[in-house]
N, C-alpha and C. Protein backbone atom coordinates (compact mmCIF):
# COMPACT_ATOMS: atom_id res chain seq x y z
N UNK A 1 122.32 -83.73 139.16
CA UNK A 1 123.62 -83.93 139.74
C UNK A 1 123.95 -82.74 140.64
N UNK A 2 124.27 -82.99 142.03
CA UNK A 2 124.68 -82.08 142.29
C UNK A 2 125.94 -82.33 143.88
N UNK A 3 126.73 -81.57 143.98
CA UNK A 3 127.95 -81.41 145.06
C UNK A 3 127.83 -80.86 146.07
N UNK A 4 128.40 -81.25 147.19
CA UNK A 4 128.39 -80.80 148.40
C UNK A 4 130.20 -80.20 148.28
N UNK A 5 130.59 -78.58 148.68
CA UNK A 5 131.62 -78.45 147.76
C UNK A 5 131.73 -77.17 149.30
N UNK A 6 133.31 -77.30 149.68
CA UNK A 6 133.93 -76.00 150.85
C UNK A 6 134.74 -75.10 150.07
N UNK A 7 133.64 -73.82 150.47
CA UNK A 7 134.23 -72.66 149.71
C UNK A 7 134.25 -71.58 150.60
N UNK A 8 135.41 -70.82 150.89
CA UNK A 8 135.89 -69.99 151.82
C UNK A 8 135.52 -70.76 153.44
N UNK A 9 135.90 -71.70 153.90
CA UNK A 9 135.39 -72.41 154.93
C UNK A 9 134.19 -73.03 155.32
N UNK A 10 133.28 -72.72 154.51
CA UNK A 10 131.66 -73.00 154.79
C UNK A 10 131.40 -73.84 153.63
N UNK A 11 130.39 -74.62 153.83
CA UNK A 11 129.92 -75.95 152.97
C UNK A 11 128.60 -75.84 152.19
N UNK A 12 128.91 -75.42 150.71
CA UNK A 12 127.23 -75.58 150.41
C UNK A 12 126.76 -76.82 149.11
N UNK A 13 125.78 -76.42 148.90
CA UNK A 13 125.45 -77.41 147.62
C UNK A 13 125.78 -76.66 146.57
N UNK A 14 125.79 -77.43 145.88
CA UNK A 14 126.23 -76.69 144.55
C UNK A 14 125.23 -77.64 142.88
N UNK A 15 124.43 -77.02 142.50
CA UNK A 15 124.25 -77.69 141.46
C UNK A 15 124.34 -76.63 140.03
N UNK A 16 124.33 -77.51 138.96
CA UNK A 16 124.83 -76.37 137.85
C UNK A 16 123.44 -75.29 137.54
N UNK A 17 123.88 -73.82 137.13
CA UNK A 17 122.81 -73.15 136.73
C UNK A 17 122.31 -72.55 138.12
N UNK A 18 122.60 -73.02 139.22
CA UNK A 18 122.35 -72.07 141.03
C UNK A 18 123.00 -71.34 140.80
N UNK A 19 122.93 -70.23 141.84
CA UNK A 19 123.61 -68.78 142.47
C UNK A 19 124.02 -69.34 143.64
N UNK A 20 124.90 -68.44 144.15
CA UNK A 20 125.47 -69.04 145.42
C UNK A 20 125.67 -67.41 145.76
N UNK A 21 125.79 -67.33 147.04
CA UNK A 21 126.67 -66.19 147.94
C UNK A 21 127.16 -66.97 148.78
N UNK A 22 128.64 -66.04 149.09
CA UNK A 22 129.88 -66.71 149.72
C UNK A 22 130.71 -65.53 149.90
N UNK A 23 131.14 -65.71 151.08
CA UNK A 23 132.31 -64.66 151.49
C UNK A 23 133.33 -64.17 150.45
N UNK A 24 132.86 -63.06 150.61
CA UNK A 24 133.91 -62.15 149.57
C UNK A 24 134.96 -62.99 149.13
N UNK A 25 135.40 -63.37 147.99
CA UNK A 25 136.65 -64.16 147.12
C UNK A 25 137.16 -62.93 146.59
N UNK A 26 138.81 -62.89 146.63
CA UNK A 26 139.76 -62.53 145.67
C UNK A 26 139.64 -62.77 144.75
N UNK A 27 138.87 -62.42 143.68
CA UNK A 27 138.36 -62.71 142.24
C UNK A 27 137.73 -61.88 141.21
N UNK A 28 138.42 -61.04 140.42
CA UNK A 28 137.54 -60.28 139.04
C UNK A 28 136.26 -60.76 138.70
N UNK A 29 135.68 -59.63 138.48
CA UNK A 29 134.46 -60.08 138.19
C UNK A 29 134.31 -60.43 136.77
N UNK A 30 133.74 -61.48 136.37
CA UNK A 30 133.55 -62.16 134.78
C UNK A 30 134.51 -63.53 134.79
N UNK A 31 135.31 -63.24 135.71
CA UNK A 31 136.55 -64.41 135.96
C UNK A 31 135.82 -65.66 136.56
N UNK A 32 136.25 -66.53 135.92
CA UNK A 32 136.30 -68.44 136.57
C UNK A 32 137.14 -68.91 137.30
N UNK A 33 136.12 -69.35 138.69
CA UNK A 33 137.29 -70.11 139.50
C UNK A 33 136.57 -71.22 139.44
N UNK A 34 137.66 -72.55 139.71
CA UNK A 34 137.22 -73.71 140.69
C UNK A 34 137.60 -73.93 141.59
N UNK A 35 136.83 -75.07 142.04
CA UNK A 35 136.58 -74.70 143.59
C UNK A 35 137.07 -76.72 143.01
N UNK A 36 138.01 -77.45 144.12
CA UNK A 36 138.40 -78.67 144.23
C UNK A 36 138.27 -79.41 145.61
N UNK A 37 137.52 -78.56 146.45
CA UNK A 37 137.34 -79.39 147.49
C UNK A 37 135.65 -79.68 147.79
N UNK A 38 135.84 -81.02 146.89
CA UNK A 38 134.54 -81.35 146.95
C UNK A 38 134.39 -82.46 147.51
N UNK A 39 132.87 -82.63 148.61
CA UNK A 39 133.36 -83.55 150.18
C UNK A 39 131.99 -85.20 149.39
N UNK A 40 131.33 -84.55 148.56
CA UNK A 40 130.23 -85.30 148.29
C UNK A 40 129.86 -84.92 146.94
N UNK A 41 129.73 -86.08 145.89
CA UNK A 41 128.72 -86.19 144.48
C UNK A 41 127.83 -87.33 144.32
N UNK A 42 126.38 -86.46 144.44
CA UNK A 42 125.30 -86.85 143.69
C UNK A 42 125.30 -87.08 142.36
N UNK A 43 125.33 -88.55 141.42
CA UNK A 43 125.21 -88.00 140.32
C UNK A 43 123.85 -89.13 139.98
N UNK A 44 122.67 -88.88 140.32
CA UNK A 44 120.87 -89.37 139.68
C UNK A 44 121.02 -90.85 140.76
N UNK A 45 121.72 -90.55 142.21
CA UNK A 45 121.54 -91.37 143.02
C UNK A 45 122.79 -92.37 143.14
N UNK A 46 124.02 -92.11 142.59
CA UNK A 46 124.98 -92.97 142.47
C UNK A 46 126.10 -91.42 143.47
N UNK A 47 126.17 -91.74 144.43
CA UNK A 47 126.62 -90.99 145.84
C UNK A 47 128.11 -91.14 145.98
N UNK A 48 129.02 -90.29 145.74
CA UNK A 48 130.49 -90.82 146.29
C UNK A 48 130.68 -89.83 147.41
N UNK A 49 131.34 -90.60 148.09
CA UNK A 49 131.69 -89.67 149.84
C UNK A 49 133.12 -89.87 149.64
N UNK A 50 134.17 -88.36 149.65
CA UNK A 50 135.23 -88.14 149.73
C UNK A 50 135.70 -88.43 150.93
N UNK A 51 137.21 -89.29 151.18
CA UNK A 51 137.90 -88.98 152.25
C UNK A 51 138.83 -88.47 152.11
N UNK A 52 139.28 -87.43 152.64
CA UNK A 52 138.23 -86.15 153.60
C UNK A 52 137.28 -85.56 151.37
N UNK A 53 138.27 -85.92 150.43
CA UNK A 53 137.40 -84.87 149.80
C UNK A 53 137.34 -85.81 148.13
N UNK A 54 136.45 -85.92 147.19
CA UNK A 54 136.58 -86.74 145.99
C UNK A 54 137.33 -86.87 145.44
N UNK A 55 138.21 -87.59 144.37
CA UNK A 55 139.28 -87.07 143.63
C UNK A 55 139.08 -87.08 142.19
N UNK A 56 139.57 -86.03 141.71
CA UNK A 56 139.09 -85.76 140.34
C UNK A 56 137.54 -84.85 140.16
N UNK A 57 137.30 -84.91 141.59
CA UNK A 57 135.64 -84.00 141.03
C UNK A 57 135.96 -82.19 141.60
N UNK A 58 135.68 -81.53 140.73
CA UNK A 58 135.45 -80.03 141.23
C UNK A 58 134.38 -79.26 140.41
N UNK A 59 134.20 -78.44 140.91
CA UNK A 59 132.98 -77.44 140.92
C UNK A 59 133.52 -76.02 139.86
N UNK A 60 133.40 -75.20 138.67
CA UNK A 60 133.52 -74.17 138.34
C UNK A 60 132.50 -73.38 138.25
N UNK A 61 132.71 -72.17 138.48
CA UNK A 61 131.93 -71.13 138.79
C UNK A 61 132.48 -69.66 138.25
N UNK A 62 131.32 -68.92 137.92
CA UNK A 62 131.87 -67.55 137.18
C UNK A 62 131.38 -66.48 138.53
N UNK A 63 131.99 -65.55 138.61
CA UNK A 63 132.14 -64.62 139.60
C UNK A 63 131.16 -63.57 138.64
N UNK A 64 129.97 -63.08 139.53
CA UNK A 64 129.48 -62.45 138.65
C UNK A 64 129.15 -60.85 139.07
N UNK A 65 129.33 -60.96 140.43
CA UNK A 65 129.23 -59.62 141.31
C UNK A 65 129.62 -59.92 142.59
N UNK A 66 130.30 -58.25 143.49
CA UNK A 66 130.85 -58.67 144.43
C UNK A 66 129.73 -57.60 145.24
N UNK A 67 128.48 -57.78 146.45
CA UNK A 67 127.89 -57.08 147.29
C UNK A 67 127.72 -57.27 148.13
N UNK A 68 127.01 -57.06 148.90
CA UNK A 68 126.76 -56.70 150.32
C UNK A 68 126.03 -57.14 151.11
N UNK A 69 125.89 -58.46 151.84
CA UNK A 69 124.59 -59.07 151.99
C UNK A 69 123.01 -57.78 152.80
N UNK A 70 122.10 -58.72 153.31
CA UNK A 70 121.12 -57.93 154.21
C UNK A 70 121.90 -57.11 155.18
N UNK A 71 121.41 -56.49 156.08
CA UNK A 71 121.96 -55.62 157.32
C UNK A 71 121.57 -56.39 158.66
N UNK A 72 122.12 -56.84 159.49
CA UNK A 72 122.06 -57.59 160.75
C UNK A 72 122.07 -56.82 161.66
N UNK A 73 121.39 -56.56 162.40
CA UNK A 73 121.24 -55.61 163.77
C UNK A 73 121.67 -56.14 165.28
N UNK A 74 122.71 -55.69 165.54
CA UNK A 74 122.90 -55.97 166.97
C UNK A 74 122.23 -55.35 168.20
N UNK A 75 121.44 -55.25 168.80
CA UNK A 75 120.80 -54.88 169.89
C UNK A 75 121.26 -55.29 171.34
N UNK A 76 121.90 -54.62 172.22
CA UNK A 76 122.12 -54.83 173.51
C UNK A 76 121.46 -53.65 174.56
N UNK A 77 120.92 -54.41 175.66
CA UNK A 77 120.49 -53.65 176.57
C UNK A 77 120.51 -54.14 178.21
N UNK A 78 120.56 -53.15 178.82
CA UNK A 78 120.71 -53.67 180.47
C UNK A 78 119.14 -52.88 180.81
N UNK A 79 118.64 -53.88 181.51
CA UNK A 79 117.52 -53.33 182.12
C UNK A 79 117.77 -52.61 183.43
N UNK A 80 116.77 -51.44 183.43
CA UNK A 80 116.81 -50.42 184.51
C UNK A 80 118.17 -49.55 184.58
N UNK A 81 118.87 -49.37 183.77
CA UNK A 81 120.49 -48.82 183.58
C UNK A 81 120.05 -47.61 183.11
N UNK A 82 119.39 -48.03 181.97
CA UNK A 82 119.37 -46.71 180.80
C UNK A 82 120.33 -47.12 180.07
N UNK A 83 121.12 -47.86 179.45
CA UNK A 83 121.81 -48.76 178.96
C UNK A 83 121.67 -48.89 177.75
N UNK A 84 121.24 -48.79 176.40
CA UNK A 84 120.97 -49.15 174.99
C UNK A 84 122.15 -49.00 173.75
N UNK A 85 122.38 -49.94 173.18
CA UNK A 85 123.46 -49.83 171.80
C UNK A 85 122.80 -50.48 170.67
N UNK A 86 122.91 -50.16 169.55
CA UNK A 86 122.62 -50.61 168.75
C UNK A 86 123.45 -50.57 167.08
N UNK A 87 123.83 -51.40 167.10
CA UNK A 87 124.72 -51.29 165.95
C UNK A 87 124.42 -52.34 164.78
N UNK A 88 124.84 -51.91 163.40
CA UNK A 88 124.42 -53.00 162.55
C UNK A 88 125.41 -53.22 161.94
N UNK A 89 125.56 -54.48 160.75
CA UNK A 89 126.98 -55.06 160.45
C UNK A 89 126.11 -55.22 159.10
N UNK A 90 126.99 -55.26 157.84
CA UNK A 90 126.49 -55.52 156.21
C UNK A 90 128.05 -56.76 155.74
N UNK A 91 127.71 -58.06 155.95
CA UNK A 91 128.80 -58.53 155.08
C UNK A 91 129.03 -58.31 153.77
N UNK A 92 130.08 -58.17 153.70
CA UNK A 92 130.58 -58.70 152.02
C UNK A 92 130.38 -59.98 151.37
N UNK A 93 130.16 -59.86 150.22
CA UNK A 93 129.40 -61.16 149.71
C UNK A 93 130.28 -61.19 148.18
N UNK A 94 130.11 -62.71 147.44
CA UNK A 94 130.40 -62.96 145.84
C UNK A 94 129.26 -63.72 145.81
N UNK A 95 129.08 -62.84 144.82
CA UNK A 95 127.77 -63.75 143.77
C UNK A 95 128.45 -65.25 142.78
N UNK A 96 128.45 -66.01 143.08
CA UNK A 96 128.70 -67.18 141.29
C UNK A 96 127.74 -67.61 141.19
N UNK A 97 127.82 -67.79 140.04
CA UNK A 97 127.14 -68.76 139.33
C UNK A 97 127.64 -70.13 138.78
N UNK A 98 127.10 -71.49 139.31
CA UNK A 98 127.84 -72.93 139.06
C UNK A 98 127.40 -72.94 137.66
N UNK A 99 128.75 -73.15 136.51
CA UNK A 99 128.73 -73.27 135.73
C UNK A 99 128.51 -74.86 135.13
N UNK A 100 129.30 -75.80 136.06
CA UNK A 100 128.59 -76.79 135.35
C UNK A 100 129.61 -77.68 137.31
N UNK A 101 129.04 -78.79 137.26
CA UNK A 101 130.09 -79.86 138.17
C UNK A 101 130.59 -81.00 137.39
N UNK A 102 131.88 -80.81 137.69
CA UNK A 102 132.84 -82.29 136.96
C UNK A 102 133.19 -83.31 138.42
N UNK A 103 132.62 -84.76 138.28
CA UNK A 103 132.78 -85.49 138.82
C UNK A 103 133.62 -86.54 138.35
């Protein structure tokens, strides 16, 4: 079984027992949120499509750490200038873990 579920604006899957990273949440760490905007449930091939979102199905999840994703490198250059910048960016990230999906 698993959900297609919008969390902090972006859309992922969600099945129970995954990790997820997701934009930093307002959330203690050890703390449970759910998440109720869920757009799609799989449950062993029996498919419901929310308009716009299911009713009655949501997603809980335990907050288990808050870090820092990879480092992204921005590189800009003008040729023949002498021109070079280079800067890098580290998002903020929440770790959960899907504790179980209620459909």
């Amino acid at each position: 079984m698993y959900a297609i579920v919008e969390i902090a604006g972006q859309q992922f899957k969600a099945e129970a027992g995954k990790r997820l990273y997701v934009h930093r949440l307002e959330a203690e760490r050890g703390s449970v949120v759910e998440f109720e905007k869920v757009l799609l449930v799989d449950n062993d091939g029996s498919v419901k499509i929310g308009v716009p979102t299911v009713e009655g199905a949501k997603v809980v999840c335990e907050v288990l750490s808050h870090v820092k994703s990879d480092k992204v490198l921005i590189f800009k250059k003008k040729r023949r200038k002498g021109y070079r910048k280079l800067n890098g960016h580290r998002q903020c990230m929440t770790e959960l873990r899907i504790n179980e999906v209620v459909a």
